[in-house]
PDB file of N, CA and C in Angstrom:
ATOM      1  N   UNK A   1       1.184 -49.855  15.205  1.00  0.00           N
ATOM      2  CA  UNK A   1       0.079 -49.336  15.951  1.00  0.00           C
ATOM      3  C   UNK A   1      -0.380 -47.994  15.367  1.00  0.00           C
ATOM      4  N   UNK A   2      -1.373 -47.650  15.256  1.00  0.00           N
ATOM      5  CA  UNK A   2      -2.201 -46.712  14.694  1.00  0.00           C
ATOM      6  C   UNK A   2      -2.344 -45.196  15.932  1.00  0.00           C
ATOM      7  N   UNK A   3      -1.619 -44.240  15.471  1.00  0.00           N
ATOM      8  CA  UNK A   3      -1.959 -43.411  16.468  1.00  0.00           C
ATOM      9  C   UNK A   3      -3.377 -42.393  16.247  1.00  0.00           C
ATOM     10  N   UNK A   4      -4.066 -42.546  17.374  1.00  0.00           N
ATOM     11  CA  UNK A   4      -5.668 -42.061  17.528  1.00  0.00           C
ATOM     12  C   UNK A   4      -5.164 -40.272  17.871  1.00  0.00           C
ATOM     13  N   UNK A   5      -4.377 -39.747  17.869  1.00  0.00           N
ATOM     14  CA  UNK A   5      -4.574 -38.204  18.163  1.00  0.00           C
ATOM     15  C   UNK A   5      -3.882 -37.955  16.883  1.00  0.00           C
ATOM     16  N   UNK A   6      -3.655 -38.439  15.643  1.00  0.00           N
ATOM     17  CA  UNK A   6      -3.093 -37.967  14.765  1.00  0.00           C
ATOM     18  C   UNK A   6      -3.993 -37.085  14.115  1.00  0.00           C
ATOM     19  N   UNK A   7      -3.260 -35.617  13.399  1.00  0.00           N
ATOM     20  CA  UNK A   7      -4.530 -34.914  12.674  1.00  0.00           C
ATOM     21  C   UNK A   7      -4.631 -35.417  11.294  1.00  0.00           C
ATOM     22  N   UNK A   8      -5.817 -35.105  10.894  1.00  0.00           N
ATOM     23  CA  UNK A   8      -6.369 -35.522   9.872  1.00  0.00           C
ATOM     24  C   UNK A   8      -5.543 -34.426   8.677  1.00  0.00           C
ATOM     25  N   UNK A   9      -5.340 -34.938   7.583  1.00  0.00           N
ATOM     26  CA  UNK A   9      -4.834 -34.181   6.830  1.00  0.00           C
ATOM     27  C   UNK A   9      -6.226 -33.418   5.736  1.00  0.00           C
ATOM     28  N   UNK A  10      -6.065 -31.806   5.515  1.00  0.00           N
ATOM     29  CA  UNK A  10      -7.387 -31.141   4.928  1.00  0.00           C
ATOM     30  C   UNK A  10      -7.787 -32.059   3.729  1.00  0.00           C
ATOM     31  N   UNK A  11      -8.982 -32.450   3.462  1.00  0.00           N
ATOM     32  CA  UNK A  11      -9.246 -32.862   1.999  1.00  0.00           C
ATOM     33  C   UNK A  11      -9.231 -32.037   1.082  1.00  0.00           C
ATOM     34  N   UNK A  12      -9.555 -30.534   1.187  1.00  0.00           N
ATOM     35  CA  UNK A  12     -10.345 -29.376   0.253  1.00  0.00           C
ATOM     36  C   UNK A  12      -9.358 -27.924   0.638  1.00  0.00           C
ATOM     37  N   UNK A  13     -10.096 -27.076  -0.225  1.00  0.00           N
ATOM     38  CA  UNK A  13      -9.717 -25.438   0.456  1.00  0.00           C
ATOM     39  C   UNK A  13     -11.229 -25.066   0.978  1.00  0.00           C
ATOM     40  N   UNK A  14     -10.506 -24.990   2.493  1.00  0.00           N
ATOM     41  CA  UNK A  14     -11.597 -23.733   2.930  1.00  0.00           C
ATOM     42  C   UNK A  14     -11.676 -22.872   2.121  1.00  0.00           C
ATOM     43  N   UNK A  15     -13.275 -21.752   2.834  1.00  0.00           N
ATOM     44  CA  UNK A  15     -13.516 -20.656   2.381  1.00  0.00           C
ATOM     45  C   UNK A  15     -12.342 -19.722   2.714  1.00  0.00           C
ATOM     46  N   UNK A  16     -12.090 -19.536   4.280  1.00  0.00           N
ATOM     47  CA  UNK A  16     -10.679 -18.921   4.473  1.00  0.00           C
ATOM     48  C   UNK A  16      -9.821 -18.915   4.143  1.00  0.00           C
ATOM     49  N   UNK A  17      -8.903 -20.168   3.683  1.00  0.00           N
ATOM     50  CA  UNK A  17      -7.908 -20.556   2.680  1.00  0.00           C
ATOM     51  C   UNK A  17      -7.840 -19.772   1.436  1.00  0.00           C
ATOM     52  N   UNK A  18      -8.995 -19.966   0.557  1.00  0.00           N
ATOM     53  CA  UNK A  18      -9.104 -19.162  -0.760  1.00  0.00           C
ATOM     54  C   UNK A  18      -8.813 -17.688  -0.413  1.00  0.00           C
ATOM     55  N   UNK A  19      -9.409 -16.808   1.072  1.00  0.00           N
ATOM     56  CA  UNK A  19      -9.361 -15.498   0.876  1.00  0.00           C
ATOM     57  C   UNK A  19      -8.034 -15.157   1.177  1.00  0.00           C
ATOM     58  N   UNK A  20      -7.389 -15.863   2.060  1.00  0.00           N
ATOM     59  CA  UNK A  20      -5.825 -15.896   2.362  1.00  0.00           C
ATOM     60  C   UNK A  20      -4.673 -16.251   1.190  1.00  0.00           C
ATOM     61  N   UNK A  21      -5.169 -16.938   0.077  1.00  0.00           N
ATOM     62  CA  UNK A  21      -4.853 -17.323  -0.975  1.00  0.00           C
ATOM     63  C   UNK A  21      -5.239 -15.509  -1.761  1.00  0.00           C
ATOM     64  N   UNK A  22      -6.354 -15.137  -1.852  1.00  0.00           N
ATOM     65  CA  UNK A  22      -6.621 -14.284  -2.249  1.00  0.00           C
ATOM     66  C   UNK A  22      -5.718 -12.398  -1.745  1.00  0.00           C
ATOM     67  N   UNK A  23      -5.540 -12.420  -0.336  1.00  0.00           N
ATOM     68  CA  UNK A  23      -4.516 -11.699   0.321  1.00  0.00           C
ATOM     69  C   UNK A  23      -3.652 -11.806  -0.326  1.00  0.00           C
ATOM     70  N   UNK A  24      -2.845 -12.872  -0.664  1.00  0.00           N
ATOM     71  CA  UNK A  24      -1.497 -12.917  -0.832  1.00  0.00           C
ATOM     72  C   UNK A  24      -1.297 -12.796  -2.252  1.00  0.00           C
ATOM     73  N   UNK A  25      -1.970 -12.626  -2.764  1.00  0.00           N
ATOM     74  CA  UNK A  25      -1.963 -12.665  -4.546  1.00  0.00           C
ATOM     75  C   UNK A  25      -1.019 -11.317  -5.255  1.00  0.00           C
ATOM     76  N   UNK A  26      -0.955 -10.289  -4.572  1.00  0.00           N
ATOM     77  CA  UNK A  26       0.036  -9.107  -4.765  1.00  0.00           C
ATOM     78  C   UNK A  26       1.435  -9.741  -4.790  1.00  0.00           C
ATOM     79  N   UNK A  27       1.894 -10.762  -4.065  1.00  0.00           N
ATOM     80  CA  UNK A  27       3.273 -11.247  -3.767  1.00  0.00           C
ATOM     81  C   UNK A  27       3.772 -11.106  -5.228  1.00  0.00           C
ATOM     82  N   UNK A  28       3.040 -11.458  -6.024  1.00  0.00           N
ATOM     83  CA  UNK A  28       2.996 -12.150  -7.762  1.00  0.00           C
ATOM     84  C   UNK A  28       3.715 -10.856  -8.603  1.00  0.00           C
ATOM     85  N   UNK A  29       3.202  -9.702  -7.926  1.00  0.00           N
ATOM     86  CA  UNK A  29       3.434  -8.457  -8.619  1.00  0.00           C
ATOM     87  C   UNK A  29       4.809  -7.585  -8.444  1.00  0.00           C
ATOM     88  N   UNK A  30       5.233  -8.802  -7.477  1.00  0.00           N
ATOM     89  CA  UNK A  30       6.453  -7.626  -6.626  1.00  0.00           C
ATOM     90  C   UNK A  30       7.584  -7.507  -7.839  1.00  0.00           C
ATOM     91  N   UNK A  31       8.340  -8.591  -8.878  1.00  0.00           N
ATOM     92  CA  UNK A  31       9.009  -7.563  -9.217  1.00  0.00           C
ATOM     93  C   UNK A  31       8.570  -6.800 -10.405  1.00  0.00           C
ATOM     94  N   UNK A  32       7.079  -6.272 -10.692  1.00  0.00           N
ATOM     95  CA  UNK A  32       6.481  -4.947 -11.383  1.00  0.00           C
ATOM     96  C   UNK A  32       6.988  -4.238  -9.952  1.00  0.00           C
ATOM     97  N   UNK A  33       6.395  -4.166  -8.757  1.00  0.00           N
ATOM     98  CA  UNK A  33       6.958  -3.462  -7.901  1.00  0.00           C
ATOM     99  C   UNK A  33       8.145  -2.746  -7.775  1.00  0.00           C
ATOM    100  N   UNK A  34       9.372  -3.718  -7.828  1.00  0.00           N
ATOM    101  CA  UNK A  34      10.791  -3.424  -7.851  1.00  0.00           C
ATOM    102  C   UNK A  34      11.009  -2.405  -9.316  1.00  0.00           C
ATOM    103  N   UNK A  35      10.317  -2.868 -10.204  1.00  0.00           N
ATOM    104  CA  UNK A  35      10.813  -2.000 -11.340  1.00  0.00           C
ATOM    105  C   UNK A  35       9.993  -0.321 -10.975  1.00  0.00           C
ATOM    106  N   UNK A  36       8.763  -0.328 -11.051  1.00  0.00           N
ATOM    107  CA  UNK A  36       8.302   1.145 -10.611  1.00  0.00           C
ATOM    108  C   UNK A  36       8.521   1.721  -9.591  1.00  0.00           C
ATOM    109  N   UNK A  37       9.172   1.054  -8.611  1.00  0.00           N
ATOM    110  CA  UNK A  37       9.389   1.908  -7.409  1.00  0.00           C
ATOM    111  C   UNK A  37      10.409   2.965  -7.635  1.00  0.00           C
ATOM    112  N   UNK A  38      11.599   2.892  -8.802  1.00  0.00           N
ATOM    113  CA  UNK A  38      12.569   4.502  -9.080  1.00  0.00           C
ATOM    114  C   UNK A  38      11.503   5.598  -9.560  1.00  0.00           C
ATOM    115  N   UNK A  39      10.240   4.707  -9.914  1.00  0.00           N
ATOM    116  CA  UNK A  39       9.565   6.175 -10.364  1.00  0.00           C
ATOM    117  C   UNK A  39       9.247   7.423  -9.273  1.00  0.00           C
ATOM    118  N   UNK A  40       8.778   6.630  -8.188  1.00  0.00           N
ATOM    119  CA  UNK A  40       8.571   7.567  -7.244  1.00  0.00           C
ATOM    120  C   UNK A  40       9.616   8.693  -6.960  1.00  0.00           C
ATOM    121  N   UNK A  41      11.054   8.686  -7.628  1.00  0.00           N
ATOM    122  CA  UNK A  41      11.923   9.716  -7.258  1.00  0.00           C
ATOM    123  C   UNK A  41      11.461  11.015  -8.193  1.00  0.00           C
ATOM    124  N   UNK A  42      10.634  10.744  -9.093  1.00  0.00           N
ATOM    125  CA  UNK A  42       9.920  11.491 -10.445  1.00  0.00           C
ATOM    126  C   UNK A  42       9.286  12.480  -9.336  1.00  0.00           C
ATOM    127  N   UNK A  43       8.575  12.312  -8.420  1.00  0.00           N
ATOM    128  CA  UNK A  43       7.632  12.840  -8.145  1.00  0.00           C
ATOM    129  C   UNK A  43       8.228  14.241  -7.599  1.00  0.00           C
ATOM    130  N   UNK A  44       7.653  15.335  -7.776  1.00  0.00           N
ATOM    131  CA  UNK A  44       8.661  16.243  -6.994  1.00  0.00           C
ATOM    132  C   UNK A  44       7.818  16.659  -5.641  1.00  0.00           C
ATOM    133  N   UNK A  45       6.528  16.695  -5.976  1.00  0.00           N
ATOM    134  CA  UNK A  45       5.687  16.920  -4.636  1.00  0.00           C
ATOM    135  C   UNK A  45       5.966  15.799  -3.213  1.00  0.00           C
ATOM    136  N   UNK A  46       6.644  14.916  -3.230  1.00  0.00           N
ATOM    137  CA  UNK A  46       7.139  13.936  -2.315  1.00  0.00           C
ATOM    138  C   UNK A  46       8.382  14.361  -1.547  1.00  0.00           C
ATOM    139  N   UNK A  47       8.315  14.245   0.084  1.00  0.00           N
ATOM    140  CA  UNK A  47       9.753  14.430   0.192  1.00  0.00           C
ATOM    141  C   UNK A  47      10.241  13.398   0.243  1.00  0.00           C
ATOM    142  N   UNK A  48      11.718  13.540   0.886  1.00  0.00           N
ATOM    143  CA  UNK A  48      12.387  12.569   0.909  1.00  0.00           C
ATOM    144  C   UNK A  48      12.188  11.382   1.843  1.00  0.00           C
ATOM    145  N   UNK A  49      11.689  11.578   3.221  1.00  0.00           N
ATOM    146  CA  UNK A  49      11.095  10.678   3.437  1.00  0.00           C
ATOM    147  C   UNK A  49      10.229   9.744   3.006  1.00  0.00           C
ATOM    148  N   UNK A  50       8.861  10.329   2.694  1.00  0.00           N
ATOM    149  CA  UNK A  50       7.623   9.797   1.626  1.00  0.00           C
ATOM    150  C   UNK A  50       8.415   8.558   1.135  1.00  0.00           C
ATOM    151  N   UNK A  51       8.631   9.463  -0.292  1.00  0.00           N
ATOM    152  CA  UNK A  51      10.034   8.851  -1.222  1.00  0.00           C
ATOM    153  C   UNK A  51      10.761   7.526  -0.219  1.00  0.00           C
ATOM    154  N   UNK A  52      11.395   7.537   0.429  1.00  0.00           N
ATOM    155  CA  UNK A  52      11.973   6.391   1.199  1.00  0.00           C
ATOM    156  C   UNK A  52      10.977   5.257   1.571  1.00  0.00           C
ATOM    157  N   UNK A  53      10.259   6.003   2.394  1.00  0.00           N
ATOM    158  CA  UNK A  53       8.728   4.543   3.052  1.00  0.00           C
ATOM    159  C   UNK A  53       8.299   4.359   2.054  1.00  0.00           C
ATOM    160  N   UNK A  54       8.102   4.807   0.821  1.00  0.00           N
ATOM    161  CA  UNK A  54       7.114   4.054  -0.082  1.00  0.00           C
ATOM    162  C   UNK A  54       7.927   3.371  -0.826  1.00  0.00           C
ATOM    163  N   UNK A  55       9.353   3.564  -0.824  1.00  0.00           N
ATOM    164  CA  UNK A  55       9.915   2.113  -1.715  1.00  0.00           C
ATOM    165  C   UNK A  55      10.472   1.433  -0.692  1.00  0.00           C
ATOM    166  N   UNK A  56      10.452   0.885   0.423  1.00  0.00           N
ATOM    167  CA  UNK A  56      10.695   0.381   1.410  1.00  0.00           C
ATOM    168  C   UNK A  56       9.407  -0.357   1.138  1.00  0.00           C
ATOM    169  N   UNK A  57       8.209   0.391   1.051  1.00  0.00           N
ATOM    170  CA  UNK A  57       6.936  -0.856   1.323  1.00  0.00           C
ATOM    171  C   UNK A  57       7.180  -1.427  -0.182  1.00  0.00           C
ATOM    172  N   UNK A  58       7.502  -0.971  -0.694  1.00  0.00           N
ATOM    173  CA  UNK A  58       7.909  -1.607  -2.638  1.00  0.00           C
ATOM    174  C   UNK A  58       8.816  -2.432  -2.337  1.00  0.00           C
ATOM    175  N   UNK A  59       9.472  -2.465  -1.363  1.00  0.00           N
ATOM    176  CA  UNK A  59      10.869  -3.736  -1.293  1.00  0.00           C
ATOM    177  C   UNK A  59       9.559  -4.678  -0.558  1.00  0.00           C
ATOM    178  N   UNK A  60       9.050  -4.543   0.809  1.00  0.00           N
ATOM    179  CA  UNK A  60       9.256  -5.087   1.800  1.00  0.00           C
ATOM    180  C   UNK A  60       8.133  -5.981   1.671  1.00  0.00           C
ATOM    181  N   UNK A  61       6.910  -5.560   0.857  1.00  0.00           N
ATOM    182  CA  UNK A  61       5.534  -5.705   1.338  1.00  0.00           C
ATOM    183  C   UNK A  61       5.357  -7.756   0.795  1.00  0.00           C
ATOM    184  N   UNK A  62       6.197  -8.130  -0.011  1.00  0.00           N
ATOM    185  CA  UNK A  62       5.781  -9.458   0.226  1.00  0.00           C
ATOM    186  C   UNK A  62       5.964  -9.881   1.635  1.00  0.00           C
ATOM    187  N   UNK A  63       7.264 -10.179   2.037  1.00  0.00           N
ATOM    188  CA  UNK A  63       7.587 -10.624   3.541  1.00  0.00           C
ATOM    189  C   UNK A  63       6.448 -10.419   4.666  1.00  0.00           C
ATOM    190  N   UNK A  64       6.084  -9.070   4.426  1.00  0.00           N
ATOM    191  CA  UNK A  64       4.917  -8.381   5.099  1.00  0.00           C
ATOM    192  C   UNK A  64       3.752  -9.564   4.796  1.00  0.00           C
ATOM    193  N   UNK A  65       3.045  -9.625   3.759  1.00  0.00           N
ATOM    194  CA  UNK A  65       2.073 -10.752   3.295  1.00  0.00           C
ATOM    195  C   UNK A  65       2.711 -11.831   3.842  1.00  0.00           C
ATOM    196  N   UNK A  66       3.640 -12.279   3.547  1.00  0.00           N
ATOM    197  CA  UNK A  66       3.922 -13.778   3.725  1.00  0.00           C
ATOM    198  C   UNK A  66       3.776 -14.105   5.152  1.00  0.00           C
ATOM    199  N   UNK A  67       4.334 -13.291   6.211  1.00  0.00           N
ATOM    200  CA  UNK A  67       4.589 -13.752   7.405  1.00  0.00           C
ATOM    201  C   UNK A  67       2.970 -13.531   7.610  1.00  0.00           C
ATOM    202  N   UNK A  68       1.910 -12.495   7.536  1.00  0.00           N
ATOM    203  CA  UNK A  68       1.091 -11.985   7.909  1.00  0.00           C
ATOM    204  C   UNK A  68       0.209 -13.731   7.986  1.00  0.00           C
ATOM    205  N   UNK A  69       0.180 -13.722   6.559  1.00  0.00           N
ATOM    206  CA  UNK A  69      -0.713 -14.870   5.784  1.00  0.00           C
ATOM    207  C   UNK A  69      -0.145 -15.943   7.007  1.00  0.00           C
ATOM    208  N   UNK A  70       0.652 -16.844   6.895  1.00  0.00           N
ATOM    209  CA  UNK A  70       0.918 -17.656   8.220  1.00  0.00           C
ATOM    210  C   UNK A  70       0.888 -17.501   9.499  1.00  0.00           C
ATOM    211  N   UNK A  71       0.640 -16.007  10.069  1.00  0.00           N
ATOM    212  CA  UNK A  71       0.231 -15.824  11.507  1.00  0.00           C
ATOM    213  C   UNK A  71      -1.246 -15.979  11.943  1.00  0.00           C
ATOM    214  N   UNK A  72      -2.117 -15.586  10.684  1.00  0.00           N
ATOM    215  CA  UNK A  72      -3.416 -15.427  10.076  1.00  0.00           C
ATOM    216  C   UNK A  72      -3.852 -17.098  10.258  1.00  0.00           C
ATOM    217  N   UNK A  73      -3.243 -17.737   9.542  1.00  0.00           N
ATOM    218  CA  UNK A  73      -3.706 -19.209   9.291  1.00  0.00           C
ATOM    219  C   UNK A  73      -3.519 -19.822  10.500  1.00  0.00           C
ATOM    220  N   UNK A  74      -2.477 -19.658  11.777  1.00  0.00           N
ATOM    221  CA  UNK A  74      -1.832 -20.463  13.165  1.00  0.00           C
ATOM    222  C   UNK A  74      -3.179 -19.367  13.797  1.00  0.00           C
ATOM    223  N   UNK A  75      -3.559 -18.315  13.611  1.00  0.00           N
ATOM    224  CA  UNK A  75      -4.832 -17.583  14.489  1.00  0.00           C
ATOM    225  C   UNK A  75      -6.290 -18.493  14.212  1.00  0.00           C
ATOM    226  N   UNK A  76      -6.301 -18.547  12.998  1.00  0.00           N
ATOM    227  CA  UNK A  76      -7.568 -19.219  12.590  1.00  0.00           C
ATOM    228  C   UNK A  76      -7.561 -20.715  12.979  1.00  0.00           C
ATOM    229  N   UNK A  77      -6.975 -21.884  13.219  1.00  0.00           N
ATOM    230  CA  UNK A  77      -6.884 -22.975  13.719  1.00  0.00           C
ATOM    231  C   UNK A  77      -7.176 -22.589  14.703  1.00  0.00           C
ATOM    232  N   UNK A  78      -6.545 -21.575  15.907  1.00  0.00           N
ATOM    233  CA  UNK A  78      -7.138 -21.729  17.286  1.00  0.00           C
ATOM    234  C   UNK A  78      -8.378 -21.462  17.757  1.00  0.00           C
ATOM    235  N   UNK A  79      -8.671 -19.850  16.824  1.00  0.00           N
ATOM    236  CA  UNK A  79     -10.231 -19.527  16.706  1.00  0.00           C
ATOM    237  C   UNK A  79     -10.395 -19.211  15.345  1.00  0.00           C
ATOM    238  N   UNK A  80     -11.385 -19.398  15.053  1.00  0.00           N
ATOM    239  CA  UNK A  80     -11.778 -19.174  13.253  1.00  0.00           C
ATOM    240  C   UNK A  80     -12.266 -17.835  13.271  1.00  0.00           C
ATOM    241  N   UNK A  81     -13.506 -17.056  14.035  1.00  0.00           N
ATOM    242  CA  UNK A  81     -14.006 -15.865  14.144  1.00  0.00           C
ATOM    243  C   UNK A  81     -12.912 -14.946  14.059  1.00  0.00           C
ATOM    244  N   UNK A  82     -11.532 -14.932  15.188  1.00  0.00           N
ATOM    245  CA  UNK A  82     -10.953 -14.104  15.252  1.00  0.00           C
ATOM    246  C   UNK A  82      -9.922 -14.030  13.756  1.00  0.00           C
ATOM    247  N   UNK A  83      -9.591 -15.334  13.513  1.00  0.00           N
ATOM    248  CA  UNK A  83      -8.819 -15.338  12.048  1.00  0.00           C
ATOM    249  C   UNK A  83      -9.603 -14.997  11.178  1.00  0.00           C
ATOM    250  N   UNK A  84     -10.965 -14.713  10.506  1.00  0.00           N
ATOM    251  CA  UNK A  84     -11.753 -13.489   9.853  1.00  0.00           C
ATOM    252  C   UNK A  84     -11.381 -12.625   9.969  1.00  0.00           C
ATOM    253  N   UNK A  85     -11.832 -12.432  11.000  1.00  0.00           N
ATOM    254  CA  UNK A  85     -11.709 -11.041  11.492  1.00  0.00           C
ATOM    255  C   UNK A  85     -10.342 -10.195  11.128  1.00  0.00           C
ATOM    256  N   UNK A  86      -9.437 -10.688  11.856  1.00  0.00           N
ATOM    257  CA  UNK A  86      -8.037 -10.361  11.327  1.00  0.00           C
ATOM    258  C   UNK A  86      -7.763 -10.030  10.092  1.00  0.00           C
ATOM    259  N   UNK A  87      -7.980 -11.712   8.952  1.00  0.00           N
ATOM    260  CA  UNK A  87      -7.669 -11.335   8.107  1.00  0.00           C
ATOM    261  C   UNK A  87      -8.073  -9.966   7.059  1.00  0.00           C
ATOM    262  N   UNK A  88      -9.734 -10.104   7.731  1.00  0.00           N
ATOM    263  CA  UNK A  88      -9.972  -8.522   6.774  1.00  0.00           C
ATOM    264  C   UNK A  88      -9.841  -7.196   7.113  1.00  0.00           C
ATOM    265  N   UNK A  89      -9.639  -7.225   8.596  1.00  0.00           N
ATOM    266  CA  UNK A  89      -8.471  -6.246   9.247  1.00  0.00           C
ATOM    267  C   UNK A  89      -6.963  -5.916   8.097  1.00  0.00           C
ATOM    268  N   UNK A  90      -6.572  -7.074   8.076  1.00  0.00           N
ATOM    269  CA  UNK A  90      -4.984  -7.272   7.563  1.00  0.00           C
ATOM    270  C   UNK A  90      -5.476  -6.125   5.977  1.00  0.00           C
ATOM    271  N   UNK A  91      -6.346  -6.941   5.424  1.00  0.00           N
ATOM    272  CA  UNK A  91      -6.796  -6.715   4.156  1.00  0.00           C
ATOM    273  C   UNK A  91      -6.773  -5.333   3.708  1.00  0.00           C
ATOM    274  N   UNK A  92      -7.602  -4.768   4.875  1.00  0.00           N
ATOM    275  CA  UNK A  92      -8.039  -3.429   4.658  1.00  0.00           C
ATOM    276  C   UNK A  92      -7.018  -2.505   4.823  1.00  0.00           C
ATOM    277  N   UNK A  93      -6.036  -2.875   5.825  1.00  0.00           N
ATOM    278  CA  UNK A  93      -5.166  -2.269   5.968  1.00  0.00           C
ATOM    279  C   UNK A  93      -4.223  -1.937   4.957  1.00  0.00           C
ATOM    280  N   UNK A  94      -3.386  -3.134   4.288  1.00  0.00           N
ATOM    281  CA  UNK A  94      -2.607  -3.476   3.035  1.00  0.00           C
ATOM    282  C   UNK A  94      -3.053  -2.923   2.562  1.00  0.00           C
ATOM    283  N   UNK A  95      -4.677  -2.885   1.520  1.00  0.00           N
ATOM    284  CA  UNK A  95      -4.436  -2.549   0.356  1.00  0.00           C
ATOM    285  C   UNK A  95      -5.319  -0.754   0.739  1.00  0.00           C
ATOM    286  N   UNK A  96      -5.385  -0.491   1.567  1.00  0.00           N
ATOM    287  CA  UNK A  96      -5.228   1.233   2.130  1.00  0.00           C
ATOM    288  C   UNK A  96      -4.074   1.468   2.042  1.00  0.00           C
ATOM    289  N   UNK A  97      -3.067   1.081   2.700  1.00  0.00           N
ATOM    290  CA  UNK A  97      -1.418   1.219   2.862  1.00  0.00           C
ATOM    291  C   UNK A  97      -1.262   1.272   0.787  1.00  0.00           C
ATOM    292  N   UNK A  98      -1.949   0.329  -0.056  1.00  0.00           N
ATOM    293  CA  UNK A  98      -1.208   0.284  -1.180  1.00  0.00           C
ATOM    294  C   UNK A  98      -2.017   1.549  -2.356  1.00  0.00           C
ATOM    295  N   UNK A  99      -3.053   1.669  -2.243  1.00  0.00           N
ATOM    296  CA  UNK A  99      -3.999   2.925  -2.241  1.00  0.00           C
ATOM    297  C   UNK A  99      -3.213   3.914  -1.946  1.00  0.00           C
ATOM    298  N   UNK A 100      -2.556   4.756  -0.778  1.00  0.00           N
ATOM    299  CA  UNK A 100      -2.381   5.295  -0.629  1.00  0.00           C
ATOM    300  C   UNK A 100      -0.995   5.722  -1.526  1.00  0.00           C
ATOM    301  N   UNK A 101      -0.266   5.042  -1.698  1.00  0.00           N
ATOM    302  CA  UNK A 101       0.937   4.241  -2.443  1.00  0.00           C
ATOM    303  C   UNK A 101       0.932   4.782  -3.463  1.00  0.00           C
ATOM    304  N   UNK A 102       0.105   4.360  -4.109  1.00  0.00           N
ATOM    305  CA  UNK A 102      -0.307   3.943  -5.786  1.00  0.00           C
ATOM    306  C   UNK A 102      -1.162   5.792  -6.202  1.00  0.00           C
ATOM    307  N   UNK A 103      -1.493   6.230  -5.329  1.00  0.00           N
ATOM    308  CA  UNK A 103      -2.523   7.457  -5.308  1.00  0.00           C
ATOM    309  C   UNK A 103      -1.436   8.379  -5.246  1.00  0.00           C
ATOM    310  N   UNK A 104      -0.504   8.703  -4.142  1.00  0.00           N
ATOM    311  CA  UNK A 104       0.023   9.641  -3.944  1.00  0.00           C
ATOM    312  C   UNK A 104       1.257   9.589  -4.492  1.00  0.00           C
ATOM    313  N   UNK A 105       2.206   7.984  -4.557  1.00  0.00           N
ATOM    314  CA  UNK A 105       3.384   8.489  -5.102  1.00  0.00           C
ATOM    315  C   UNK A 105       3.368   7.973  -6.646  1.00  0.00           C
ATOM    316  N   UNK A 106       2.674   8.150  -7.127  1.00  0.00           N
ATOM    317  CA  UNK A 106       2.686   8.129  -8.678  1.00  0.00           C
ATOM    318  C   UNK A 106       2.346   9.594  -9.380  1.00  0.00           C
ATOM    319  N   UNK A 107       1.474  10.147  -8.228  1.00  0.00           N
ATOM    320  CA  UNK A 107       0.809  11.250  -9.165  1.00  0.00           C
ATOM    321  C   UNK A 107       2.157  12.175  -9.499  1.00  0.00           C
ATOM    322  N   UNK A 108       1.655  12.997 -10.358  1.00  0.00           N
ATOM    323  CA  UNK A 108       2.827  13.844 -11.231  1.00  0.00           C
ATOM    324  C   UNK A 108       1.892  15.081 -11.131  1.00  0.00           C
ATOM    325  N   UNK A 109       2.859  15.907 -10.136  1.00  0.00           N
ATOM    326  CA  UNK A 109       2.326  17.568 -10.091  1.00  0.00           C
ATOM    327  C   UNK A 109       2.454  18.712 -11.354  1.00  0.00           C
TER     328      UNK A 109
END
């Protein structure tokens, strides 16, 4: 017997798909990540905290993407507007968070 509430499986990539595909594309970089993150101890204008959260987000930030990206995709099935929305929320956030990162604990005083 043929069940009638079965879901259809996607034929294609959404537009959303690709940008969520596109979000997650840093994952790729993490271990360049793992290797530059001792640099940040270079820095002397950093304290020790700084220094700590920013190789913490150098360990952490795939997991961060990964889970994000699948909470993102279970939001957008229920409503699509709000999973936009989110995701370029998420977006802006990350790569501000990695901006900030990349800006402050690299520079050399």
């Amino acid at each position: 017997m043929i069940d009638m509430n079965k879901q259809k499986m996607p034929t294609g990539f959404s537009p959303f798909i690709w940008a969520l595909a596109i979000f997650c594309l840093p994952i790729l970089l993490w271990p360049l990540a793992l290797l530059i993150s001792p640099n940040l101890l270079k820095n002397p204008s950093l304290t020790d905290l700084q220094t700590m959260l920013m190789s913490i987000f150098f360990w952490v930030y795939p997991f961060i993407l990964g889970i994000s990206a699948r909470i993102l995709y279970l939001i957008h099935q229920r409503n699509a507007q709000q999973g936009k929305a989110l995701l370029i929320l998420s977006a802006v956030i990350f790569y501000g968070i990695l901006g900030y990162v990349a800006t402050v604990g690299f520079r050399v005083a």
